[in-house]
Protein backbone atom coordinates (compact mmCIF):
# COMPACT_ATOMS: atom_id res chain seq x y z
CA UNK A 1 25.20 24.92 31.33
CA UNK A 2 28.36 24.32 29.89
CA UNK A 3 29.44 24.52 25.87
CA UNK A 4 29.38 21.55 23.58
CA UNK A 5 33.05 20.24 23.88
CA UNK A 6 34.51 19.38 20.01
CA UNK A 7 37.34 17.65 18.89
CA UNK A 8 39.29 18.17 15.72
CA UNK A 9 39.40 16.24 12.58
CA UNK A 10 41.07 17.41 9.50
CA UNK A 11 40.81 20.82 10.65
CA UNK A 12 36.95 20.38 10.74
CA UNK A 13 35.19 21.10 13.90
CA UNK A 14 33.33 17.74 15.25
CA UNK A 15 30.19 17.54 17.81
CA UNK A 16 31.17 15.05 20.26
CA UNK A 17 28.21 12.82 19.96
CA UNK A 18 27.87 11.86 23.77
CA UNK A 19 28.25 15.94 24.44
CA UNK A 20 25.67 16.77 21.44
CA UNK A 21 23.61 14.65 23.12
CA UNK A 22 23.50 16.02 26.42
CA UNK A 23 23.90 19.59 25.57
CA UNK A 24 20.22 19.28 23.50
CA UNK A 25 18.57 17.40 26.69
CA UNK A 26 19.88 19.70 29.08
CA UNK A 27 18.65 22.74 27.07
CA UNK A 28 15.05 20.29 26.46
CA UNK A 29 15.08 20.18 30.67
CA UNK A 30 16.47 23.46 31.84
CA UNK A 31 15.08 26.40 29.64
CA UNK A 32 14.84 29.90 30.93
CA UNK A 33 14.46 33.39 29.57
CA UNK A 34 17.62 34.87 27.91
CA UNK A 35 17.64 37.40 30.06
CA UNK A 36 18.07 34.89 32.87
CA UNK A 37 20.60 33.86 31.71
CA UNK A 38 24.06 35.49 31.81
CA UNK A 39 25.54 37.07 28.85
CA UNK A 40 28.48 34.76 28.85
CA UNK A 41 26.77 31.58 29.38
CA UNK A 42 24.43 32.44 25.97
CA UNK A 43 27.26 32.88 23.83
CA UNK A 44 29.28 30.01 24.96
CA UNK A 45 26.21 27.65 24.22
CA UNK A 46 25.46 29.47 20.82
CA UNK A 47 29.01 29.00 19.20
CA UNK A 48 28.13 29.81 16.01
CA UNK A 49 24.38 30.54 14.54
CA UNK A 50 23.66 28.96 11.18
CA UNK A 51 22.47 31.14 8.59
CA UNK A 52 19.00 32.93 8.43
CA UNK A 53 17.83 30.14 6.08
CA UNK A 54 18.93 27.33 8.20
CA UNK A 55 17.59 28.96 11.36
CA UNK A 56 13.99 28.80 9.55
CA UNK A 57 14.15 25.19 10.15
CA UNK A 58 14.93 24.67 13.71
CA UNK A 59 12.36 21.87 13.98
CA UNK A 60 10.65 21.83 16.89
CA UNK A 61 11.36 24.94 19.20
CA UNK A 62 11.82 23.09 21.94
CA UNK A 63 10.04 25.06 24.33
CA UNK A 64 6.97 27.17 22.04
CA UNK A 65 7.23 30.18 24.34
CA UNK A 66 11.08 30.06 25.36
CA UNK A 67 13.50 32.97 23.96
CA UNK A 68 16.02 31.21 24.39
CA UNK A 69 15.39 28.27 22.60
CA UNK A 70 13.48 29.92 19.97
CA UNK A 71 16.95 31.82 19.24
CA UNK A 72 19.91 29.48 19.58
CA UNK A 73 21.15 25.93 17.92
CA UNK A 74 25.06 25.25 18.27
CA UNK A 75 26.21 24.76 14.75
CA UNK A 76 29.26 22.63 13.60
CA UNK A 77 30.70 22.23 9.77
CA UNK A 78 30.18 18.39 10.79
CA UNK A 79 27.83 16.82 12.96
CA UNK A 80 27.27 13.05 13.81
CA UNK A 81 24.48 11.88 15.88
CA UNK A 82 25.38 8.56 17.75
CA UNK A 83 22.50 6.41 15.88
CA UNK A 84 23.40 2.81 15.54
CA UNK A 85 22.01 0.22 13.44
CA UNK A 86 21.74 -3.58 13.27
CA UNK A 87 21.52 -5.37 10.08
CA UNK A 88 17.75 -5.83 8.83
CA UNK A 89 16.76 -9.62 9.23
CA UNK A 90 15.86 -9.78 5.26
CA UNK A 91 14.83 -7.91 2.14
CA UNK A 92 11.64 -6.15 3.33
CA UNK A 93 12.46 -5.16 6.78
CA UNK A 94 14.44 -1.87 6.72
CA UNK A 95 11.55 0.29 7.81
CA UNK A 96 11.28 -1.64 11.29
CA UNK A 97 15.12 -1.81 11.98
CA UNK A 98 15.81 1.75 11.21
CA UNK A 99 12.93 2.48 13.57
CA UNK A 100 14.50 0.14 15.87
CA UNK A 101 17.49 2.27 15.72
CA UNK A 102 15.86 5.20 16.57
CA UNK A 103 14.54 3.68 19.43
CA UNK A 104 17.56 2.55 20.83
CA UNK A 105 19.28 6.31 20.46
CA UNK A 106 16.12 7.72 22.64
CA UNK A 107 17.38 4.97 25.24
CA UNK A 108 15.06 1.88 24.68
CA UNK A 109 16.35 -1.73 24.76
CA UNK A 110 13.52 -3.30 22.35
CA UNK A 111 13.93 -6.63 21.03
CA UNK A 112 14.18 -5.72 17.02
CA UNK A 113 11.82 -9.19 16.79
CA UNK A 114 9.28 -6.76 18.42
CA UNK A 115 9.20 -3.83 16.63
CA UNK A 116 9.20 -6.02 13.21
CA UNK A 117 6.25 -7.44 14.96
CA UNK A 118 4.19 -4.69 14.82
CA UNK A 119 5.33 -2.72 11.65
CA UNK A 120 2.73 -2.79 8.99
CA UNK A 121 3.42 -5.41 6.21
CA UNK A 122 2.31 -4.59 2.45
CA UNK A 123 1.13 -7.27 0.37
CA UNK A 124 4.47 -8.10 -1.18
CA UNK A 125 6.29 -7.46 1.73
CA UNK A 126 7.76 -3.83 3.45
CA UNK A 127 6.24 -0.68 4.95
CA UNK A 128 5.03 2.57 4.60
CA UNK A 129 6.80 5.35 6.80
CA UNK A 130 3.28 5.88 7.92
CA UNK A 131 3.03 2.69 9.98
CA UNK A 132 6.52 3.24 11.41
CA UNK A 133 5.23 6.80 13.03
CA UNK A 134 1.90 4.91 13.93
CA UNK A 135 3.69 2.26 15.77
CA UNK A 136 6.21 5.39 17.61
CA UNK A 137 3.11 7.42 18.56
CA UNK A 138 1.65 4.05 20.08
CA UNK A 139 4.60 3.65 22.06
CA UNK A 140 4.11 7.87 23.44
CA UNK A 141 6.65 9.40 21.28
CA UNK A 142 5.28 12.67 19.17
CA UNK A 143 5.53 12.24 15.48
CA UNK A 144 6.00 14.69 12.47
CA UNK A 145 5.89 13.77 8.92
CA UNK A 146 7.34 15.90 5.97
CA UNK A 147 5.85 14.44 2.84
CA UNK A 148 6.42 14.70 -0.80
CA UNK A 149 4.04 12.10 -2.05
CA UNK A 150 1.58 13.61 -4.23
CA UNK A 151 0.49 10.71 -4.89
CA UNK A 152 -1.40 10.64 -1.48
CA UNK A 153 -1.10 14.28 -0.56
CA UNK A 154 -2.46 17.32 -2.82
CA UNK A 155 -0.20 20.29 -2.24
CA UNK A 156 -3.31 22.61 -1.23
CA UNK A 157 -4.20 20.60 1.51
CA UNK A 158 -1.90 22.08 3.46
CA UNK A 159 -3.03 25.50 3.23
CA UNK A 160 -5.05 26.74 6.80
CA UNK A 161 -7.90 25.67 7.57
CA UNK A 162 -7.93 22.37 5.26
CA UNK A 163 -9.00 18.93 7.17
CA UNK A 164 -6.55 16.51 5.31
CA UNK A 165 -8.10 13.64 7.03
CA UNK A 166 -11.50 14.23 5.37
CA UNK A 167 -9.16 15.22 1.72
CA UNK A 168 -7.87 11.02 2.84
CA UNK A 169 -11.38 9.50 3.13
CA UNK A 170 -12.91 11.03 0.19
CA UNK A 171 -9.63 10.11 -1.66
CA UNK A 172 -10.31 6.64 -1.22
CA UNK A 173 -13.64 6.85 -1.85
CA UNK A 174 -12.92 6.93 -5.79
CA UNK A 175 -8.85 5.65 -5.98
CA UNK A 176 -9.14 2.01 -5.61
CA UNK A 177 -5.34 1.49 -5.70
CA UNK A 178 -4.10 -1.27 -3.01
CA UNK A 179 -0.62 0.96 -2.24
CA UNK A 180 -3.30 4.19 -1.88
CA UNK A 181 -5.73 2.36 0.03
CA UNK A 182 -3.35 0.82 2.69
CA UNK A 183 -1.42 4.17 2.98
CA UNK A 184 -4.50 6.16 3.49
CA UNK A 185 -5.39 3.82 6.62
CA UNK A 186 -2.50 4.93 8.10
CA UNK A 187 -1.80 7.97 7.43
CA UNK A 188 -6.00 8.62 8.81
CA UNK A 189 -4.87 6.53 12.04
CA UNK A 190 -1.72 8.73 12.19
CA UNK A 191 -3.56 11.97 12.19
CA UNK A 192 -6.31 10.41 14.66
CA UNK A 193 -3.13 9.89 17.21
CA UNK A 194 -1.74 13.24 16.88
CA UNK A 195 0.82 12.88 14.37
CA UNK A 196 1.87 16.00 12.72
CA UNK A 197 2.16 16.61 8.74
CA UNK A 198 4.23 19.10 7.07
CA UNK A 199 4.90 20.17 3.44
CA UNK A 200 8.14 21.98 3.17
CA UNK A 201 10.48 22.38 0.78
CA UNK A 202 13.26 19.43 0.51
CA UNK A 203 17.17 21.20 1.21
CA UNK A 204 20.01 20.29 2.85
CA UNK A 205 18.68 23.49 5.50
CA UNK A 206 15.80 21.02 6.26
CA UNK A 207 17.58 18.12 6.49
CA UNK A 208 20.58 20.44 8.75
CA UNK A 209 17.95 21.92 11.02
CA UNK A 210 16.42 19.01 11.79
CA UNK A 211 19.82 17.11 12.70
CA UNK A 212 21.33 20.38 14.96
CA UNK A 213 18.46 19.48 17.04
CA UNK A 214 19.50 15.86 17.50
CA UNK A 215 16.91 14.56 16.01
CA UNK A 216 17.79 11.66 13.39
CA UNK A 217 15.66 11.46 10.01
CA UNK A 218 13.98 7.91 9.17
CA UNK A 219 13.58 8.69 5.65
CA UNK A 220 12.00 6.50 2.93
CA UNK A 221 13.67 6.56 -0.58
CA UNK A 222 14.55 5.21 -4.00
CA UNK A 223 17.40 2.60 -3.06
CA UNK A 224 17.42 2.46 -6.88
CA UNK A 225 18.90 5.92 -7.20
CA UNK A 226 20.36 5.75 -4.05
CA UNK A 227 22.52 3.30 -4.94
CA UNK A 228 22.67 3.87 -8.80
CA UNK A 229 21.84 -0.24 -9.29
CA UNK A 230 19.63 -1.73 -11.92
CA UNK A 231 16.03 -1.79 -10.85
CA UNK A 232 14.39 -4.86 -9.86
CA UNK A 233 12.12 -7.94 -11.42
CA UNK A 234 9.91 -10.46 -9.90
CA UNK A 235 9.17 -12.03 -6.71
CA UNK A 236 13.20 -12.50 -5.85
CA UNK A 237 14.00 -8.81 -6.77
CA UNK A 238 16.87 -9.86 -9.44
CA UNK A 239 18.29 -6.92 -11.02
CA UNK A 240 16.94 -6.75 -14.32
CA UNK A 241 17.42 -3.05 -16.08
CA UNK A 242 14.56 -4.06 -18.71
CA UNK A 243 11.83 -5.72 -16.94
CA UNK A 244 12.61 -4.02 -13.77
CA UNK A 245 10.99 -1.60 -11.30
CA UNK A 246 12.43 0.93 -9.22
CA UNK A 247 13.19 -0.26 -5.13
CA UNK A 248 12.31 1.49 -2.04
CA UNK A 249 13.90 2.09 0.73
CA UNK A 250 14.36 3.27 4.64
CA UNK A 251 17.60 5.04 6.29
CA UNK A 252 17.96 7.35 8.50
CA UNK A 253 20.27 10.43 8.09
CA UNK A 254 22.38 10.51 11.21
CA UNK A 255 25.29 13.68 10.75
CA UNK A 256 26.15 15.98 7.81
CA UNK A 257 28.96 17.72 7.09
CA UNK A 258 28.58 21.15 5.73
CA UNK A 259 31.83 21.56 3.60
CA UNK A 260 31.55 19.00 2.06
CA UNK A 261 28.04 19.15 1.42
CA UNK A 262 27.26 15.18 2.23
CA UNK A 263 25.20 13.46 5.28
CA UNK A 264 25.60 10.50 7.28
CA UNK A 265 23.39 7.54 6.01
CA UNK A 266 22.87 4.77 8.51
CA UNK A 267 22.12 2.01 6.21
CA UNK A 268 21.11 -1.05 7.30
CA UNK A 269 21.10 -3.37 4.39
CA UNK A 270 24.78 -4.98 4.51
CA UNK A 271 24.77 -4.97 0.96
CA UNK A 272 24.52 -1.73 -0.02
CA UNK A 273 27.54 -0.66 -2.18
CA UNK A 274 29.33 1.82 0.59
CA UNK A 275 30.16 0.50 3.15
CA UNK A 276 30.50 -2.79 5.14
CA UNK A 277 29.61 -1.21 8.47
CA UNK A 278 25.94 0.19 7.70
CA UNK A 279 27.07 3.96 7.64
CA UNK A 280 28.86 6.03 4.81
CA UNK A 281 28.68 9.62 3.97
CA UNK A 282 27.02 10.64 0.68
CA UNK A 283 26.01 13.75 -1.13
CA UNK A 284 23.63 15.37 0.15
CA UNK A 285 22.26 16.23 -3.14
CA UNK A 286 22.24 12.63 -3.76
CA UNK A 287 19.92 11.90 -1.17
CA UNK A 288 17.97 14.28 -1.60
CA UNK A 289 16.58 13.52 -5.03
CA UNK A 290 16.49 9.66 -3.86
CA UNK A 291 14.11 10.87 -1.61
CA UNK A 292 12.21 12.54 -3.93
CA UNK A 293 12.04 9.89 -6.28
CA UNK A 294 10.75 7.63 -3.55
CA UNK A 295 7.24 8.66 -4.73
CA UNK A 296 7.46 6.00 -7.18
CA UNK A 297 7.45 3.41 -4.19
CA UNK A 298 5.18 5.60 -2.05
CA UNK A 299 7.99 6.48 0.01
CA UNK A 300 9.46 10.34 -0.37
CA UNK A 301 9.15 11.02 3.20
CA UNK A 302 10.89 12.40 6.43
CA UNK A 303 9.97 10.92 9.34
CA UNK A 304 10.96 12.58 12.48
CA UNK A 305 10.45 11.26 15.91
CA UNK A 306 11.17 11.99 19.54
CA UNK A 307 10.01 11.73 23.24
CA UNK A 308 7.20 13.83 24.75
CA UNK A 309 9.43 16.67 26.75
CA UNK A 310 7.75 16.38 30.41
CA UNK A 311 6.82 19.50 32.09
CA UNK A 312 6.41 21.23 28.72
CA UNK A 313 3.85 22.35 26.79
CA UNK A 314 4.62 20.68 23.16
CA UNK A 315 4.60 22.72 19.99
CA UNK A 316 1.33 22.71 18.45
């Protein structure tokens, strides 16, 4: 296996996003002991570890049982995944086109029609993140949730041994709310397909060691911090910073770059106040607490999805 290949930019070391891409399917296809492996080869492909804290969050191992994989990541100050986006088709269907995106980086050629199709509508229009990873696990690809809705989720369900699916269903035995209700069906049909919830702590290691596995983050968010707009009134969703509620969201974080401490958002409203072309690099504190405050909107999520590896056992 041969080294990433990088080019420079501004004296910043980029992943070739083609190259990225290959390196983590070749290491997804062809893992071996270390010890297999020559001494020379290992050190090419590891570069340059991350530190201990960002090596805590090399979601998933690829291989459960692998040395090797347990062990490295190739690291780069920047990183950009090659995730593109088309525009969403109106005001309440982000969640299904950055899906759609993700889709198309893990090879498919879907029809964005067809994926809108299926997504989950709320009442007054949009999606929960939930419905997204519903419709991905339908489709055969695995599915892992990091959530910071507590709203839905009560931190000590996630301690061993708890059966959060039960914790759902006698939830919504006494919260009548619509939002609660509707999320709770999928998040019970999630769980029921496999899908895989995590609580961890919200950084930019997270959010790093997720990417340096080429994996892209559909994320759900405030769009109201996000963007620092007004928030939004009535049925059109005119800016009004009185009457006004706060907006949600979907992106999906695509690259970061570690000096300057921002990420790549792939955005695909064409009206958001970066950038014209549907990606722009922001701080990554920035997002961060957008996502956060997405549990106003029942969003504050990270949804992470990729294909089954074949011939592997899969992480439990």
């Amino acid at each position: 296996m041969q080294p990433v290949n990088t080019g420079q930019t501004a004296d910043r070391e980029v992943a070739t996003a083609g190259n990225f891409y290959m390196h983590v399917k070749s290491l997804a296809t062809s893992c071996m002991p270390v010890s297999a492996r020559s001494t020379a080869e290992a050190t090419g492909i590891k570069n340059a570890l991350g530190s201990a804290e960002e090596r805590r969050f090399f979601w998933p191992p690829i291989i459960d049982d692998c040395d090797f994989c347990q062990s490295v990541s190739v690291t780069y100050p920047v990183l950009e995944l090659p995730v593109k986006i088309l525009p969403q088709p109106d005001e309440t269907t982000c969640g299904p086109t950055c899906l759609h995106s993700v889709y198309r980086y893990w090879g498919e050629d879907e029809e964005l029609a067809e994926v809108i199709a299926r997504a989950g509508r709320l009442e007054h229009g949009g999606t929960f993140a939930v419905f997204l990873a519903c419709d991905a696990l339908a489709k055969g690809y695995k599915a892992t949730i990091y959530t910071y809705n507590l709203t839905v989720f009560d931190p000590s369900w996630f301690a061993p041994g708890v059966d959060i699916a039960d914790r759902l269903r006698r939830q919504r035995e006494i919260k009548m709310d619509y939002r609660l209700q509707h999320a709770t069906t999928g998040y019970l049909e999630f769980l029921s397909r496999g899908g895989r919830l995590r609580l961890l702590d919200l950084s930019r290691y997270l959010i790093r060691g997720i990417l340096r596995r080429g994996l892209p983050i559909i994320t759900g968010l405030s769009s109201t911090y996000l963007y620092r707009v007004p928030r939004e009134y009535g049925p059109e969703d005119q800016p009004d910073d009185v009457r006004g509620l706060p907006s949600g969201h979907f992106v999906v974080i695509a690259g970061y770059d570690r000096e300057r401490r921002k990420v790549l958002v792939v955005d695909p409203y064409a009206k958001n106040p970066y950038a014209s072309a549907h990606e722009y690099w922001l701080s990554i504190d920035r997002v961060v607490n957008a996502v956060l405050l997405g549990i106003v909107t029942h969003d504050a999520n990270l949804l992470i999805i990729h294909p089954p590896r074949p011939g592997r056992q899969e992480v439990p």
